[in-house]
Every structure is written in structure tokens, then in C-alpha cells.
N, C-alpha and C. Protein backbone atom coordinates (compact mmCIF):
# COMPACT_ATOMS: atom_id res chain seq x y z
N UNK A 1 110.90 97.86 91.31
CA UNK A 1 111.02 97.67 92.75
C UNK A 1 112.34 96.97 93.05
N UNK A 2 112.79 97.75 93.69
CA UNK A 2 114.59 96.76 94.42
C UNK A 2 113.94 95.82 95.02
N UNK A 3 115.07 94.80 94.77
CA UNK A 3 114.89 93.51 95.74
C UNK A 3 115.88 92.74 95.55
N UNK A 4 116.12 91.88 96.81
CA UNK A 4 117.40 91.15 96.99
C UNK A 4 116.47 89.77 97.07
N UNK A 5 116.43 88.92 96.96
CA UNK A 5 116.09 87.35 97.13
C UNK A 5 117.10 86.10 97.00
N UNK A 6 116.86 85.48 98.25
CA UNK A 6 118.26 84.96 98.66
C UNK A 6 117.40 83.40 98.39
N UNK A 7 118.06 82.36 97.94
CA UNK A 7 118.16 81.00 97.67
C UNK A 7 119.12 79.74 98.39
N UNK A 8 119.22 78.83 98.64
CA UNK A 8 119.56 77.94 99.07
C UNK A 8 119.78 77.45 100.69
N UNK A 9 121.01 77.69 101.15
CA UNK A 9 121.11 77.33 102.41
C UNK A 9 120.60 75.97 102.97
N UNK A 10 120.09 76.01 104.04
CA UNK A 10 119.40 74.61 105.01
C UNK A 10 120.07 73.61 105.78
N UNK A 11 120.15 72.47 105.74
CA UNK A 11 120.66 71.57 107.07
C UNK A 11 122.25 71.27 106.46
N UNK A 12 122.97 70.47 107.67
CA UNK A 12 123.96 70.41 106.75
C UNK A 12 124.78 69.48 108.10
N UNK A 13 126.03 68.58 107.63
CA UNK A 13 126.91 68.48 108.99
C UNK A 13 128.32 68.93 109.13
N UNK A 14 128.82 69.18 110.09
CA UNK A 14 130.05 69.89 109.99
C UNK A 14 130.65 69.10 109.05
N UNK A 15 131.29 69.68 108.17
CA UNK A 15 132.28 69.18 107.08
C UNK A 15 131.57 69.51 106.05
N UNK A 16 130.55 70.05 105.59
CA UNK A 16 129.59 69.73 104.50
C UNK A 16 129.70 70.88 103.88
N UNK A 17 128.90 70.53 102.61
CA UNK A 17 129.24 72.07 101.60
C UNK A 17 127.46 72.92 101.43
N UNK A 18 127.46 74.28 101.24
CA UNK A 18 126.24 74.67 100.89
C UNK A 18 126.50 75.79 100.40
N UNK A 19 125.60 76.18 99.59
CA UNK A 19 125.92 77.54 98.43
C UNK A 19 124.52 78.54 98.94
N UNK A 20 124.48 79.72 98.67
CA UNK A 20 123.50 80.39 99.04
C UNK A 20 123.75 81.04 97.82
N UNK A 21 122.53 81.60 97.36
CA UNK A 21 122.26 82.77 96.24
C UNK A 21 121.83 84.29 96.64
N UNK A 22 121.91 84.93 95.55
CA UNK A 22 121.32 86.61 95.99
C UNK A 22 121.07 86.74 94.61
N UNK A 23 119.73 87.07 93.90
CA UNK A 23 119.61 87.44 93.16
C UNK A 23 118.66 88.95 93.30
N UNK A 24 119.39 89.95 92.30
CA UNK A 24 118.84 90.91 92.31
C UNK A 24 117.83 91.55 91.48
N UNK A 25 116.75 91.99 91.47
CA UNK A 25 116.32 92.86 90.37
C UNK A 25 115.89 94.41 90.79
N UNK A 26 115.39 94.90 89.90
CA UNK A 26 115.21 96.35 90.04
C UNK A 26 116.35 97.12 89.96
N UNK A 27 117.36 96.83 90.32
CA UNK A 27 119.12 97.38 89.98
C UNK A 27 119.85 96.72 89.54
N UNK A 28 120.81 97.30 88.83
CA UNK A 28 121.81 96.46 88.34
C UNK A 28 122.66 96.17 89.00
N UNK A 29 123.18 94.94 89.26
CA UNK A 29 124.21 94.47 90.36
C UNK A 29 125.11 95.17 90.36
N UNK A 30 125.76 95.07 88.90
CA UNK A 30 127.18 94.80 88.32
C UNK A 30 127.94 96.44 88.90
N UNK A 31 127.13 97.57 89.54
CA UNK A 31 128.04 98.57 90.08
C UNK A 31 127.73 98.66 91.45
N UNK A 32 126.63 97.32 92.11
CA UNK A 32 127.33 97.14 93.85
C UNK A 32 128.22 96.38 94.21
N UNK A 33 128.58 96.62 94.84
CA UNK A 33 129.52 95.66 96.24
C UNK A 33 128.21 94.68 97.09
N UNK A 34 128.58 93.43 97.10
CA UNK A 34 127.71 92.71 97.69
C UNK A 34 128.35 92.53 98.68
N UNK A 35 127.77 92.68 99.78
CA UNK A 35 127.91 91.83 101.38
C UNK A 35 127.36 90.87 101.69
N UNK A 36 128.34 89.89 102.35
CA UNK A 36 127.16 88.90 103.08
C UNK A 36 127.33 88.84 104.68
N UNK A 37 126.33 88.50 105.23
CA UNK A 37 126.41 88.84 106.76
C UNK A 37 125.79 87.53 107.44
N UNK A 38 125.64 87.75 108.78
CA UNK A 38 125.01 86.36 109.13
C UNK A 38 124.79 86.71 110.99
N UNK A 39 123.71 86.14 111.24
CA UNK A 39 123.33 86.72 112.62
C UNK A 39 122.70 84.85 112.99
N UNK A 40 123.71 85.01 114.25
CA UNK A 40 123.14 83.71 114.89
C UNK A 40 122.37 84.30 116.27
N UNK A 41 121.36 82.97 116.50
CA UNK A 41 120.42 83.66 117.80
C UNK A 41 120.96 84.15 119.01
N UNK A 42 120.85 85.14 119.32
CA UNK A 42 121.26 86.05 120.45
C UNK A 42 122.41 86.57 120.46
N UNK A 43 123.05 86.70 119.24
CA UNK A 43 123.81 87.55 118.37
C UNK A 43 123.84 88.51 117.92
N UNK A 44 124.62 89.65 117.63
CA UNK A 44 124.77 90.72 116.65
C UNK A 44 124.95 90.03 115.39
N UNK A 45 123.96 90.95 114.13
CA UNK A 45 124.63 90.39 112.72
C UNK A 45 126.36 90.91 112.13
N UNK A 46 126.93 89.82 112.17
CA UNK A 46 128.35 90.07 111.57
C UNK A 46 128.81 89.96 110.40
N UNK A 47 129.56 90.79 110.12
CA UNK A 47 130.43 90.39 108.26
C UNK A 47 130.98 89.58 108.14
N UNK A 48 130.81 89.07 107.13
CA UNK A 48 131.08 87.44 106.34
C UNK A 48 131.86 87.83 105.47
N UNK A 49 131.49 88.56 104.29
CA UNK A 49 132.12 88.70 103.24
C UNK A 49 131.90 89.52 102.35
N UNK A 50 132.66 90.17 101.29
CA UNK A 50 132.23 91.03 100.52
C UNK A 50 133.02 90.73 99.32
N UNK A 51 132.09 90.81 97.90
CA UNK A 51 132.49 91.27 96.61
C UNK A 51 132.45 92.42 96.09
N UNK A 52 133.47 93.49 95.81
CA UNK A 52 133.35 94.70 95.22
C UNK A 52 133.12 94.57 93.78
N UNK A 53 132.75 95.56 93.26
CA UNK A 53 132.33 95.79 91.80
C UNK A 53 133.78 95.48 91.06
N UNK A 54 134.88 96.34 91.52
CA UNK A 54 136.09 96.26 90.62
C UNK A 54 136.81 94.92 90.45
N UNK A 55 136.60 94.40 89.43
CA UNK A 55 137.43 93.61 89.37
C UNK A 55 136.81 92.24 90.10
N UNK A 56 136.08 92.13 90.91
CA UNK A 56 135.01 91.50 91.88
C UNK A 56 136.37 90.73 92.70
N UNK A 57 137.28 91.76 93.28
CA UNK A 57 137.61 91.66 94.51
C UNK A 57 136.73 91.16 95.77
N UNK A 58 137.67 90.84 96.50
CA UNK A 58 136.67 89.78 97.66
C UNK A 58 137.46 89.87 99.33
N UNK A 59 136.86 89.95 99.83
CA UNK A 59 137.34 90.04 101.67
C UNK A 59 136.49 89.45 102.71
N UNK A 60 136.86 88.28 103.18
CA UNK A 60 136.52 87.68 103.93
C UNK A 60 136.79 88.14 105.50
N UNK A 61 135.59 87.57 106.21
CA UNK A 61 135.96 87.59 108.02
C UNK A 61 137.29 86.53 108.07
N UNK A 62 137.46 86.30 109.32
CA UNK A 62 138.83 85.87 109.74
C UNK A 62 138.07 84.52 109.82
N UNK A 63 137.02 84.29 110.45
CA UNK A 63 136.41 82.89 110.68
C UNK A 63 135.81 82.10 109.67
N UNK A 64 135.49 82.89 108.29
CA UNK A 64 135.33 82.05 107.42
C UNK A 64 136.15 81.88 105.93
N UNK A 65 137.15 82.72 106.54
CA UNK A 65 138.42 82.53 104.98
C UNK A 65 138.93 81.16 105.09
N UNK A 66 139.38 80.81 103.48
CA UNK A 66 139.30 79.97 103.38
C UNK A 66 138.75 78.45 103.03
N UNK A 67 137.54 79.00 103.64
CA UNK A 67 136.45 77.98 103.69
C UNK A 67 135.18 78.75 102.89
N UNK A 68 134.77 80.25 102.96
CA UNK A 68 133.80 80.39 101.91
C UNK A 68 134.58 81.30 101.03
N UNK A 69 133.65 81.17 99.83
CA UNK A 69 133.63 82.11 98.91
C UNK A 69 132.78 82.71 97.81
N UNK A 70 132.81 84.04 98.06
CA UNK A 70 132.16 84.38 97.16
C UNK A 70 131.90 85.01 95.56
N UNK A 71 130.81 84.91 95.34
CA UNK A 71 131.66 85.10 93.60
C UNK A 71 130.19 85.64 92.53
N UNK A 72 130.12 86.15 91.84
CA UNK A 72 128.88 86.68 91.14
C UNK A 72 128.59 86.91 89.77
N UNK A 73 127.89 86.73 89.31
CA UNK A 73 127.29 86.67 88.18
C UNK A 73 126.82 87.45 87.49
N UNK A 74 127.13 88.63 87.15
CA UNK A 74 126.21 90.12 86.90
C UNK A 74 125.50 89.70 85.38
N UNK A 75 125.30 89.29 84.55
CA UNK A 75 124.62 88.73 83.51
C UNK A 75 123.68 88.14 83.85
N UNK A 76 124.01 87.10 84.90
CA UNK A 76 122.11 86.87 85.98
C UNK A 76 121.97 87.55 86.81
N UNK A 77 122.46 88.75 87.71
CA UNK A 77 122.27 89.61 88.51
C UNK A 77 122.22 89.03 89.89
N UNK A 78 123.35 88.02 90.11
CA UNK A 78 123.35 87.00 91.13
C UNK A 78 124.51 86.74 91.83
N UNK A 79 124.64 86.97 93.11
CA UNK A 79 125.79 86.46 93.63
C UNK A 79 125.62 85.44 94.54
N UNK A 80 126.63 84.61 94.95
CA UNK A 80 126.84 83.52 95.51
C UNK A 80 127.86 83.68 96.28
N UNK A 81 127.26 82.78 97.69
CA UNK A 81 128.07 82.38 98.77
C UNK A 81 128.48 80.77 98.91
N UNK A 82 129.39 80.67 98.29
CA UNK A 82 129.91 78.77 98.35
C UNK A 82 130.39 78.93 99.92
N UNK A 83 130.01 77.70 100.72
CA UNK A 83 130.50 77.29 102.02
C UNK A 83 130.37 75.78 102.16
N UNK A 84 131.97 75.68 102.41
CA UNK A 84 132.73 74.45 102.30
C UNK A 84 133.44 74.14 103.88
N UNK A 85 133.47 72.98 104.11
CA UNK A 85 134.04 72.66 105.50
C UNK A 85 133.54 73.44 106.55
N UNK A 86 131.77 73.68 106.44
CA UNK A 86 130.77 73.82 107.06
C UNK A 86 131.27 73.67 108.55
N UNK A 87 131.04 74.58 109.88
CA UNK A 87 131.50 74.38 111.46
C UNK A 87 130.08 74.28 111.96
N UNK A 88 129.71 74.00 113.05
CA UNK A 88 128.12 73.97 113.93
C UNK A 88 127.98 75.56 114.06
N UNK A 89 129.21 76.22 114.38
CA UNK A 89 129.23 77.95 114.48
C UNK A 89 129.00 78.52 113.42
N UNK A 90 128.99 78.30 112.31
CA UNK A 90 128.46 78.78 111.15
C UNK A 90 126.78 78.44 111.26
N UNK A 91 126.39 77.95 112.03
CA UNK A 91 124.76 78.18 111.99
C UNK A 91 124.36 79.31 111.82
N UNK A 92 123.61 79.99 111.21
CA UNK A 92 122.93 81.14 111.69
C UNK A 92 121.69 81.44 110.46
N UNK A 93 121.35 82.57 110.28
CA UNK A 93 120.50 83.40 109.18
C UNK A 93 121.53 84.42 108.49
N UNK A 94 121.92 83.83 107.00
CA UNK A 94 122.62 84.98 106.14
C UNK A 94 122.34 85.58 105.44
N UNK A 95 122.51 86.87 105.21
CA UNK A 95 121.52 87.81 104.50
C UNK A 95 122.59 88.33 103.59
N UNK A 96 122.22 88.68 102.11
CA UNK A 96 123.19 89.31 101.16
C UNK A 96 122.75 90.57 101.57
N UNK A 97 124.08 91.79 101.11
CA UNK A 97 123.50 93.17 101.40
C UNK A 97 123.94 93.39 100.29
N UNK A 98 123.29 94.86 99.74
CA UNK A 98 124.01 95.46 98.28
C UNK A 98 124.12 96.71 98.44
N UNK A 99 125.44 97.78 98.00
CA UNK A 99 125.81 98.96 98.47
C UNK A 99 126.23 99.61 96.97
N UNK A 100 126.12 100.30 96.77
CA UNK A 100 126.74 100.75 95.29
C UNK A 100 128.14 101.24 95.49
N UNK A 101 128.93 100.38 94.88
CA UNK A 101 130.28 100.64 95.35
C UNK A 101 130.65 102.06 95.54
N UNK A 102 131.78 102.31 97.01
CA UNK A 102 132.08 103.87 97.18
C UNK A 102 133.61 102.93 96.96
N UNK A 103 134.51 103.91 98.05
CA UNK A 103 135.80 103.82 98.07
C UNK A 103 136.05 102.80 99.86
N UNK A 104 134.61 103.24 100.43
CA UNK A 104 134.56 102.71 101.82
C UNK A 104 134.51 101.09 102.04
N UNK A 105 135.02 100.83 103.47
CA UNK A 105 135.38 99.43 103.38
C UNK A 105 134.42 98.50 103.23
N UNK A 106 132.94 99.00 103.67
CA UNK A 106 131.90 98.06 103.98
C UNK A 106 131.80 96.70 103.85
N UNK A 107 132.49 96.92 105.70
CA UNK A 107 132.35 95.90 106.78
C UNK A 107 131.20 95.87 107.50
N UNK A 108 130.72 97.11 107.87
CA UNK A 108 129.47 97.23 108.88
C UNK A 108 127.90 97.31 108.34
N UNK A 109 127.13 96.55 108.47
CA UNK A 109 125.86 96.13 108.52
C UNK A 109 124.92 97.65 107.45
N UNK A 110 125.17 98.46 108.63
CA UNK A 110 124.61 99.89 108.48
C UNK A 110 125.28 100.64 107.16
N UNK A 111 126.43 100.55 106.73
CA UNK A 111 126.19 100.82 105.63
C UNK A 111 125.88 100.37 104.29
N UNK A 112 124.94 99.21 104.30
CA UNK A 112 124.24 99.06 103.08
C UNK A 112 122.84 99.79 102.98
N UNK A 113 122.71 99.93 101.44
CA UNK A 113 121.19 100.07 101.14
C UNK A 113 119.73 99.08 101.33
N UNK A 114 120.47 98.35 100.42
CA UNK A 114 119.64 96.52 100.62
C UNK A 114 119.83 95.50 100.93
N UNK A 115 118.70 95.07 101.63
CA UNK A 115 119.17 93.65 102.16
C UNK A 115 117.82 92.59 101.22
N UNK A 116 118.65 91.18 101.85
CA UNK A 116 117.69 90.66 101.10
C UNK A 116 116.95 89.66 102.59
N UNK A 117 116.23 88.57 102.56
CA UNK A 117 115.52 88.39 102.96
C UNK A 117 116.19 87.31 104.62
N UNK A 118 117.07 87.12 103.75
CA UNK A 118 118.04 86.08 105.22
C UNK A 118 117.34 84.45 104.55
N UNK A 119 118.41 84.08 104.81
CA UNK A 119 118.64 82.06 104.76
C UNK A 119 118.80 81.46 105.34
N UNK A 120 118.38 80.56 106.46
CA UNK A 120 118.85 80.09 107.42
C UNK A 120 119.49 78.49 107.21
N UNK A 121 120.64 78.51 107.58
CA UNK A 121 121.92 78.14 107.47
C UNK A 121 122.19 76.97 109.18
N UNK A 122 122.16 75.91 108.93
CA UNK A 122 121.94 75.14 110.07
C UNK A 122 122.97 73.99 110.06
N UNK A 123 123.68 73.85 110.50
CA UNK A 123 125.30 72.91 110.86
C UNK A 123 125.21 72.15 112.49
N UNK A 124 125.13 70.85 111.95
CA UNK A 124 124.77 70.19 113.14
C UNK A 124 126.34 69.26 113.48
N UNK A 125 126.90 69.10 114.43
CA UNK A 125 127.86 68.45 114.88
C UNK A 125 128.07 67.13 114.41
């Protein structure tokens, strides 16, 4: 059975650091592209970030370069979202996605296969 299961996240204050997990089973990571996304309330869910398979290249949104990163583990079948210098706008629910790498940019939500369960991610002033 595929499945994405996401770990960590929770309270935090602006400036602060928090890591989120994605661990996968039922597929092997190591030939998706992981996304991470994040939907705050009364929001569209937006792209955060992505690790491709090759090379585990990485592309960040404009609002959180810099400050996160992501990075993965295919021997534990796990990727990670480090977030550092935490904003109150970074609140939201982040969800890893997993796509089996194409050539396409996947930025947009809709083209993944799996998602995992969402983390909610809370930055208080």
C-alpha cells in the first residue's frame, strides 16, 4: 500500500527552527521528486519546495528560499523539510507530495500522485 506519513512540525516563534518528515513506504522514493506544499486557512495550497531524484536537486518558492530546506534520505525512504527563521506567515498545514520524476517542473499541486497526510505548522509572533 503507498503511503506518505508526515512527522514533526507544531508550535513555534518567529525566528525558530522546525523540521518536518515524509516518510514513504510501498514505493521507492529514490525515483520521485518530492514536493512540499502548504495551505494556510482560507488559502489555496501553494509550492514550497521540491527535491528531484537527479542528483536531489532542489527549488524553492520565492518566500521561503533561503530559510528552508530540503533534503532526503532514500536508504530510510524519507525526506525532510528543515525550516529556519520561522515567519507567523509560514503558519499553515504542509503536506509532502511524491511524483515519479518526469522532465516536468512540478510546481503545481495537481500534478502529483501522492500526498501524505499534512502537518500543521504554527508560528506565533
Amino acid at each position: 500500500q503507498v503511503q506518505l506519513v508526515e512527522s514533526g512540525g507544531g508550535l513555534g516563534q518567529a525566528g525558530d527552527s522546525l523540521r518536518l518528515s515524509c516518510t514513504a513506504s510501498g514505493f521507492p522514493l529514490s525515483v520521485y521528486a518530492m514536493g512540499w506544499f502548504r495551505q494556510a486557512p482560507g488559502k489555496e495550497r501553494e509550492f514550497v519546495g521540491i527535491i528531484r531524484r537527479s542528483a536531489g536537486s532542489t527549488y524553492y518558492a520565492d518566500s521561503v528560499k533561503g530559510r528552508f530546506t530540503i533534503a532526503r534520505d532514500n536508504a530510510k525512504n524519507t525526506v525532510y523539510l528543515q525550516m529556519n527563521s520561522l515567519k507567523p506567515e509560514d503558519t499553515a498545514v504542509y503536506y509532502c507530495a511524491a511524483k515519479k520524476d518526469t522532465i516536468a517542473t512540478l510546481l503545481v499541486a495537481g500534478e502529483y500522485d501522492y500526498w501524505g497526510q499534512g502537518a500543521q505548522v504554527t508560528v506565533s509572533s
